[in-house]
N, C-alpha and C. Protein backbone atom coordinates (compact mmCIF):
# COMPACT_ATOMS: atom_id res chain seq x y z
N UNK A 1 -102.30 84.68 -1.01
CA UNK A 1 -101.47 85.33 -0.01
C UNK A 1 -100.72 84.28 0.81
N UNK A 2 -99.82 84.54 1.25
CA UNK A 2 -98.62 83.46 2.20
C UNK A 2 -98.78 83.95 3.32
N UNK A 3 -98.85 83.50 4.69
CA UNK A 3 -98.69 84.38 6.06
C UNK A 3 -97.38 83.59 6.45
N UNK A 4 -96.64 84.57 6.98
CA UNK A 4 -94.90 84.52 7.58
C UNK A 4 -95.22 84.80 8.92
N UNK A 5 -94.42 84.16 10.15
CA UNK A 5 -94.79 84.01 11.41
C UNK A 5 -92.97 83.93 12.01
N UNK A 6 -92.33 84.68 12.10
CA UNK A 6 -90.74 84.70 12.49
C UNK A 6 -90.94 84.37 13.83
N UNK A 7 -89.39 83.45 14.07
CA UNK A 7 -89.25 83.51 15.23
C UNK A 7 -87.87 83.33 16.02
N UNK A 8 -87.37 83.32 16.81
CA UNK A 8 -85.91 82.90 16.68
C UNK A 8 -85.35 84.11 17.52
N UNK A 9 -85.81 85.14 17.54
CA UNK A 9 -84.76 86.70 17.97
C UNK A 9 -85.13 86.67 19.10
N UNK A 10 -84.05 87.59 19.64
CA UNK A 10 -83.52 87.47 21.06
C UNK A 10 -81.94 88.62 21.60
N UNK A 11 -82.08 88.36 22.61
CA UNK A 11 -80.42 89.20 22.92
C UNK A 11 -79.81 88.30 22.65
N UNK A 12 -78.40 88.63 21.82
CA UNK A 12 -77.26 87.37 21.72
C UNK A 12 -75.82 88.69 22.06
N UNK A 13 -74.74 88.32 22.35
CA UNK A 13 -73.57 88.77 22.78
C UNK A 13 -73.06 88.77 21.62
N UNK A 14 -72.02 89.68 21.06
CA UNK A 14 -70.99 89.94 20.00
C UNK A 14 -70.48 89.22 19.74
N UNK A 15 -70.49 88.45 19.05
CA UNK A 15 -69.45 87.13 18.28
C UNK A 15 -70.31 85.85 18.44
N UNK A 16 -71.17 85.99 19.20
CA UNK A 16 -71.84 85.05 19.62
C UNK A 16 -73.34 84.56 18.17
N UNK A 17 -73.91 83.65 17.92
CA UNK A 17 -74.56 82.73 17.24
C UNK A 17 -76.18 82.90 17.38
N UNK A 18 -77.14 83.38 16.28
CA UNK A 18 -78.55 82.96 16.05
C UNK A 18 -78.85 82.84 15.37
N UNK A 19 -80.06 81.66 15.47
CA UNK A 19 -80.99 81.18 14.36
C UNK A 19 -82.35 81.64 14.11
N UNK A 20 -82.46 82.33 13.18
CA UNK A 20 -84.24 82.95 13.31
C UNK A 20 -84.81 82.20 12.20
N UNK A 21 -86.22 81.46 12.16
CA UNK A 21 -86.92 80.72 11.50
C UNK A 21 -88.30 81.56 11.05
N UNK A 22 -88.76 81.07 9.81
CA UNK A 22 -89.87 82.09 9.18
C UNK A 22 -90.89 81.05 8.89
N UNK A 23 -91.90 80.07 9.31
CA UNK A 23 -92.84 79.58 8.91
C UNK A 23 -93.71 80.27 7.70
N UNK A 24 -93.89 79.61 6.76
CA UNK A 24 -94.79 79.91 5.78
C UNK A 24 -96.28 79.18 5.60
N UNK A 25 -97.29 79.67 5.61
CA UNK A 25 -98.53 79.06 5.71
C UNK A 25 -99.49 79.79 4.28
N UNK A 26 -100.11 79.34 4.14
CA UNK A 26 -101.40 79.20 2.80
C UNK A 26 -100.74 78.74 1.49
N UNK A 27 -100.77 80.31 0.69
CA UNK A 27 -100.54 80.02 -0.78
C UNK A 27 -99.12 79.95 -1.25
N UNK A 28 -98.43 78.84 -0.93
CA UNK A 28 -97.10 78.79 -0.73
C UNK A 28 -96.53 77.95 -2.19
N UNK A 29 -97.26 77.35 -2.28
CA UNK A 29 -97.07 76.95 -4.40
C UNK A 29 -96.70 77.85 -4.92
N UNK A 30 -97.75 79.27 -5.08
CA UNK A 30 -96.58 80.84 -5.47
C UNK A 30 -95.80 81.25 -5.35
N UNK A 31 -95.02 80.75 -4.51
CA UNK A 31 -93.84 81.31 -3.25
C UNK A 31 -92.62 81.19 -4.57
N UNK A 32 -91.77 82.09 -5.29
CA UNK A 32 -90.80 81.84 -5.60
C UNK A 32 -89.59 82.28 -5.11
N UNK A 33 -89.64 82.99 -3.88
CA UNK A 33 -88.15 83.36 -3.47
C UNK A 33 -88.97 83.97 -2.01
N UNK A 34 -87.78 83.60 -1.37
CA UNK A 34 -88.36 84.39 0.23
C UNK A 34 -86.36 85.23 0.64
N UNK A 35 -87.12 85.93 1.82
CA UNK A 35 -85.97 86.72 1.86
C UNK A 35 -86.29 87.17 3.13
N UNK A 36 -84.95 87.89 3.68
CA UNK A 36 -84.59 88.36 5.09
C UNK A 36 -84.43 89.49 4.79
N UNK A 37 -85.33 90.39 5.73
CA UNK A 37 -84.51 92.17 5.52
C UNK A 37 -84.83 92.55 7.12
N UNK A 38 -84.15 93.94 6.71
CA UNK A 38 -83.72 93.90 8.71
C UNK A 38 -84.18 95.64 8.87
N UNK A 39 -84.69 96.16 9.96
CA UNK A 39 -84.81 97.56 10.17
C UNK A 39 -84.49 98.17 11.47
N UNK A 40 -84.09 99.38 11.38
CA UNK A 40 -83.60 99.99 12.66
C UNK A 40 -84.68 101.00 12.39
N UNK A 41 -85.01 101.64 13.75
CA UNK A 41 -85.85 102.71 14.11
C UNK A 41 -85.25 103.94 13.17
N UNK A 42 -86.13 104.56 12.75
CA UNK A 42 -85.63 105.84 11.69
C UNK A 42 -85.20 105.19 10.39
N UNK A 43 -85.19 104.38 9.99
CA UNK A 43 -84.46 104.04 8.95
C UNK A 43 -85.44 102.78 7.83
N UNK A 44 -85.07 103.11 6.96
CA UNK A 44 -85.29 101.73 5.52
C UNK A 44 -85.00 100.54 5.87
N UNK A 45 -86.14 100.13 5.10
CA UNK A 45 -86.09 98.35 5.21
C UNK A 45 -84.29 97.86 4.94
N UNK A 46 -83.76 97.06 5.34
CA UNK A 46 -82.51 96.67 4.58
C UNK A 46 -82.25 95.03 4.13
N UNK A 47 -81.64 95.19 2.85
CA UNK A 47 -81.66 93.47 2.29
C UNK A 47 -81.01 92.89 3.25
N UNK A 48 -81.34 91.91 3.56
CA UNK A 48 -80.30 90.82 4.87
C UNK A 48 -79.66 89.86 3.40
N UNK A 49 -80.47 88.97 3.04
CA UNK A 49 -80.50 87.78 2.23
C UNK A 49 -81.40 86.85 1.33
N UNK A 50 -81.89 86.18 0.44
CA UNK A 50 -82.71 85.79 -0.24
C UNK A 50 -82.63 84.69 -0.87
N UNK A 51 -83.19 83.36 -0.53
CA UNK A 51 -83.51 82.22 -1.30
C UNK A 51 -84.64 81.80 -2.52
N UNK A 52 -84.11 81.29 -3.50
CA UNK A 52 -85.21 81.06 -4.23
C UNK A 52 -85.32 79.99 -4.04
N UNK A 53 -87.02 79.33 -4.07
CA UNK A 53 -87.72 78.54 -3.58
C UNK A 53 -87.46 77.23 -3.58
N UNK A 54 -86.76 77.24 -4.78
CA UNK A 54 -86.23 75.98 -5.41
C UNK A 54 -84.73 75.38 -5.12
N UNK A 55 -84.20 76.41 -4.24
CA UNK A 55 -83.02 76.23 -3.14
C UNK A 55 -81.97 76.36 -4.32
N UNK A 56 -81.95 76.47 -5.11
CA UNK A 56 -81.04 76.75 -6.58
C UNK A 56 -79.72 78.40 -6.06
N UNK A 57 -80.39 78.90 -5.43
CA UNK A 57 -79.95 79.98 -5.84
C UNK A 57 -79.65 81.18 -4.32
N UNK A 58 -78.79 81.11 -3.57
CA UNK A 58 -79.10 82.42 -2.30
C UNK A 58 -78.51 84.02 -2.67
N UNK A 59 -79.09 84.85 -1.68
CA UNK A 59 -77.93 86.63 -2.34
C UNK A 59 -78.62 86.72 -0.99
N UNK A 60 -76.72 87.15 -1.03
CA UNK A 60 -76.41 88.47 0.51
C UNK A 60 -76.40 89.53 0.61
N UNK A 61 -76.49 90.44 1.46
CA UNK A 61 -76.37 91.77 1.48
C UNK A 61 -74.45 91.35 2.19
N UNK A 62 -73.60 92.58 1.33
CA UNK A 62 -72.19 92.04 1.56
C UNK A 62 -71.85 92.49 3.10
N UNK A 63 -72.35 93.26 3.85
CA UNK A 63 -72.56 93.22 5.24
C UNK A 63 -72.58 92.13 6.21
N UNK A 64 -73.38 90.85 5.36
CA UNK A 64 -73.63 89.54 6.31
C UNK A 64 -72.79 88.31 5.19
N UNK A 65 -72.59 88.84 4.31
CA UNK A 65 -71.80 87.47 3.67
C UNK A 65 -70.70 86.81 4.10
N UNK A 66 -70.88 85.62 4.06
CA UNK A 66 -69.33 84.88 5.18
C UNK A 66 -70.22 84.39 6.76
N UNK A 67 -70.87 85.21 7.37
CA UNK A 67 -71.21 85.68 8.65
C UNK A 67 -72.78 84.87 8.53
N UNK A 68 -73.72 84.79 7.50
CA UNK A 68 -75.15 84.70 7.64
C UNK A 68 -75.08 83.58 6.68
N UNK A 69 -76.46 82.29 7.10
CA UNK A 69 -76.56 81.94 6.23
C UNK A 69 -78.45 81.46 6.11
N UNK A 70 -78.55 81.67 5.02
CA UNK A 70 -80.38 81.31 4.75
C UNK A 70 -80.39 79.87 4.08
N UNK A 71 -81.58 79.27 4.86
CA UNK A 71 -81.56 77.68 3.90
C UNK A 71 -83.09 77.77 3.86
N UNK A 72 -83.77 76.78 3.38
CA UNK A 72 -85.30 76.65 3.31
C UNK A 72 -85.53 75.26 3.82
N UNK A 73 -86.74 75.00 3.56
CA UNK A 73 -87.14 73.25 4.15
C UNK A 73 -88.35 73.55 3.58
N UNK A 74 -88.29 72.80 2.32
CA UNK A 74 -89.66 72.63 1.83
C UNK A 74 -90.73 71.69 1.86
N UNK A 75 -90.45 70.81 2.95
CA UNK A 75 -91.47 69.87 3.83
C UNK A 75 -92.03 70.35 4.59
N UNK A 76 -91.59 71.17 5.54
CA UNK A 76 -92.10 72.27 6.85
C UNK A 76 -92.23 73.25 6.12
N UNK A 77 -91.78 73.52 5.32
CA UNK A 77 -92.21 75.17 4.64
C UNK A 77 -91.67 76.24 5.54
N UNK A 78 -90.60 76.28 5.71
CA UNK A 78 -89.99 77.09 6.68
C UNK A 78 -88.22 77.65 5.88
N UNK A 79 -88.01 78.77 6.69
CA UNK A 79 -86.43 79.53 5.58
C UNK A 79 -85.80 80.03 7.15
N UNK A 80 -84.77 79.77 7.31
CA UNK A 80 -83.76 79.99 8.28
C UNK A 80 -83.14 81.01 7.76
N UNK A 81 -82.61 81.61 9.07
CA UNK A 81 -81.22 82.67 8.59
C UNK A 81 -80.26 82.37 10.02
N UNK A 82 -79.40 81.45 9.57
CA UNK A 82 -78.50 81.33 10.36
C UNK A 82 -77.21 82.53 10.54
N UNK A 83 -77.55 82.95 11.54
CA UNK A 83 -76.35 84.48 12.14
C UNK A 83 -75.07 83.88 12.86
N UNK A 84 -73.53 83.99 12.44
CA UNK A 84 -72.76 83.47 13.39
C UNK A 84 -72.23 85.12 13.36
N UNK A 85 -71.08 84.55 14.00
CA UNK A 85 -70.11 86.30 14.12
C UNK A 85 -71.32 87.67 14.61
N UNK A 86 -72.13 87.59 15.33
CA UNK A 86 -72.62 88.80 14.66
C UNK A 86 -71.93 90.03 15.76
N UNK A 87 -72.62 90.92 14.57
CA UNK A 87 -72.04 92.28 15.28
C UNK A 87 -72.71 93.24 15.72
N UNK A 88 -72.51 94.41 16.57
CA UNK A 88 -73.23 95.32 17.17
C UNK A 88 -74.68 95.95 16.37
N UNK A 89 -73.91 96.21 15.47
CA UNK A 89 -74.77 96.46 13.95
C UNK A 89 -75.96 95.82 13.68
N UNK A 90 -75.25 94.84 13.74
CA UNK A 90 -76.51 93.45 13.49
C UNK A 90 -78.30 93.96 13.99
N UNK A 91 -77.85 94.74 15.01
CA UNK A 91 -79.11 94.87 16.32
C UNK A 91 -80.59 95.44 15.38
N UNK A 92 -81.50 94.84 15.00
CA UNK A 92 -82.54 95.48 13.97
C UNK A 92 -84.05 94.33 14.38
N UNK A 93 -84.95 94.80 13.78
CA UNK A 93 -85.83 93.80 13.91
C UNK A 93 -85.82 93.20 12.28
N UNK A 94 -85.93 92.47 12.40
CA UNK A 94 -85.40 91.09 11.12
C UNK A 94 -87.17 91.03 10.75
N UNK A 95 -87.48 90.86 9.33
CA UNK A 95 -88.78 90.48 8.47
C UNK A 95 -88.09 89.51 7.73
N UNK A 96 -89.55 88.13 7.69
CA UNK A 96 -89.40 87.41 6.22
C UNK A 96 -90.36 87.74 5.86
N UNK A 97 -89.89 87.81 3.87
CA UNK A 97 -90.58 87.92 2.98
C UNK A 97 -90.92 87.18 1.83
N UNK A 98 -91.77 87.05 1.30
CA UNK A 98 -91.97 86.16 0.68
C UNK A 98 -92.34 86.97 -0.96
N UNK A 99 -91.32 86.56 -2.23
CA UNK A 99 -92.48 86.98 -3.23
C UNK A 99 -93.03 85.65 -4.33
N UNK A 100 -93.97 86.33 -5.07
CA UNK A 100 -94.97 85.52 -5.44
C UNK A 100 -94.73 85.56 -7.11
N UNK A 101 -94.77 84.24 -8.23
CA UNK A 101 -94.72 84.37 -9.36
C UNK A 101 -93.56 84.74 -9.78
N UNK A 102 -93.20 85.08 -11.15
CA UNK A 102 -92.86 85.62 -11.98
C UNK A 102 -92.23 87.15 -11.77
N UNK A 103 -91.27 87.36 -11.13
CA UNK A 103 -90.92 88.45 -10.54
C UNK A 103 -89.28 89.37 -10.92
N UNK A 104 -89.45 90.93 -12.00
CA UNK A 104 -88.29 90.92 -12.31
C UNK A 104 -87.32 91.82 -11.46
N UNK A 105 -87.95 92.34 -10.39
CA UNK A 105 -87.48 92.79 -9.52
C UNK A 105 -86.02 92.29 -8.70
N UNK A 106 -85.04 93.18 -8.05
CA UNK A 106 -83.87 92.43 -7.62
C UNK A 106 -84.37 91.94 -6.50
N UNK A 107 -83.48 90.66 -5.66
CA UNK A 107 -84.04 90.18 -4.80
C UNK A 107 -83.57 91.08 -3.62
N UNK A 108 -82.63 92.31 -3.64
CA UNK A 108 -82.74 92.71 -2.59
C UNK A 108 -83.63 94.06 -2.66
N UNK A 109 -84.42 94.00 -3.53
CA UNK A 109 -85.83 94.74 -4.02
C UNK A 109 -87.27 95.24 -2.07
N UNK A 110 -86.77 95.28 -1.63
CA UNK A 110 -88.13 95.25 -0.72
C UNK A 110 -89.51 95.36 -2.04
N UNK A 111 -89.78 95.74 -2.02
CA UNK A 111 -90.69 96.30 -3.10
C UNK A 111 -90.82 95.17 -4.13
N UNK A 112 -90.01 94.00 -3.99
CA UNK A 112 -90.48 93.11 -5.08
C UNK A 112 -91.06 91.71 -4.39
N UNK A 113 -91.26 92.41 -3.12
CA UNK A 113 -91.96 91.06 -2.19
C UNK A 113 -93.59 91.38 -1.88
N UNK A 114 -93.94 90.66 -1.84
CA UNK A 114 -95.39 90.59 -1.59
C UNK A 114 -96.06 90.08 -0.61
N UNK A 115 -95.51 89.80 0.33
CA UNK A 115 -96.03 89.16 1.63
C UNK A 115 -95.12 88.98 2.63
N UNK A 116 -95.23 90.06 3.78
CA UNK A 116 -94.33 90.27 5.25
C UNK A 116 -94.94 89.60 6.25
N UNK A 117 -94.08 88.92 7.55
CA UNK A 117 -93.82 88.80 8.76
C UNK A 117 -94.48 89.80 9.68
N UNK A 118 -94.40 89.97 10.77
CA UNK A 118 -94.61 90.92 11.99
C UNK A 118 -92.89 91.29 12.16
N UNK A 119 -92.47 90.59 12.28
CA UNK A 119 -90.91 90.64 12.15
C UNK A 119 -90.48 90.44 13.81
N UNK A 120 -89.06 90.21 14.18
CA UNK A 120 -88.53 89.63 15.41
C UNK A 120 -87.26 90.34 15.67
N UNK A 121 -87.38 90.87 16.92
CA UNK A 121 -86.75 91.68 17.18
C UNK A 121 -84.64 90.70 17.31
N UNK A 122 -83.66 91.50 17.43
CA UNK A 122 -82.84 90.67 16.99
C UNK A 122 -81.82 91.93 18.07
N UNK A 123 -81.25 91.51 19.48
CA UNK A 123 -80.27 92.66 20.02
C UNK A 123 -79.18 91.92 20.15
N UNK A 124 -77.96 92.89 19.67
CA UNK A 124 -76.51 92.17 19.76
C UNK A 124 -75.98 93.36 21.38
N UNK A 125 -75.61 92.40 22.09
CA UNK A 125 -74.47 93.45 23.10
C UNK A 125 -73.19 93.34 23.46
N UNK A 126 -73.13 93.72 23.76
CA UNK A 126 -71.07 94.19 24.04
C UNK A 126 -70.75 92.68 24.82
């Protein structure tokens, strides 16, 4: 199992800039792709973005593309999602995820991750 520990969210203003960070701790050798998804009250998980482990490879949800960006650090063991532009919309509590192995699931799959965050709350205002 991997434990994810987010942190980074906050109120930010419309157009205005955040960085939310996802520490990864234990079985992190398994780790082949981690990912950002975001939720509003009443509603489904939603894909934010997704790195594979090996930094080879990122996918956006086309909502944040241009606007978001995810990197990793595989010394700290940690995956960023850098937010510029953001927008009203934006406003959700943000999860990292982590999945494990051999996985043929899409990466904007919720369901193909195997290990969540508490997740961090994320408010955009006028």
């Amino acid at each position: 199992q991997v434990q994810l520990v987010e942190s980074g969210g906050g109120l930010v203003q419309a157009g205005g800039s955040l960085r939310l960070s996802c520490a990864a701790s234990g079985r992190i050798f398994s780790t082949s792709a981690m990912g950002w998804f975001r939720q509003t009250p009443g509603k489904e998980r939603d894909f934010v973005a997704a790195i594979r482990w090996s930094g080879t490879r990122t996918y956006y949800a086309d909502s944040v593309k241009g606007r978001f960006t995810i990197s990793r650090d595989i010394v700290n063991n940690t995956v960023d999602l850098q937010m510029k532009s953001v927008k009203l919309e934006d406003t959700a509590v943000y999860y990292c995820a982590a999945r494990r192995g051999i996985n043929n699931g899409g990466y904007d799959d919720s369901y193909s991750y195997d290990d969540w965050g508490q997740g961090t709350q994320v408010t955009v205002s006028l």
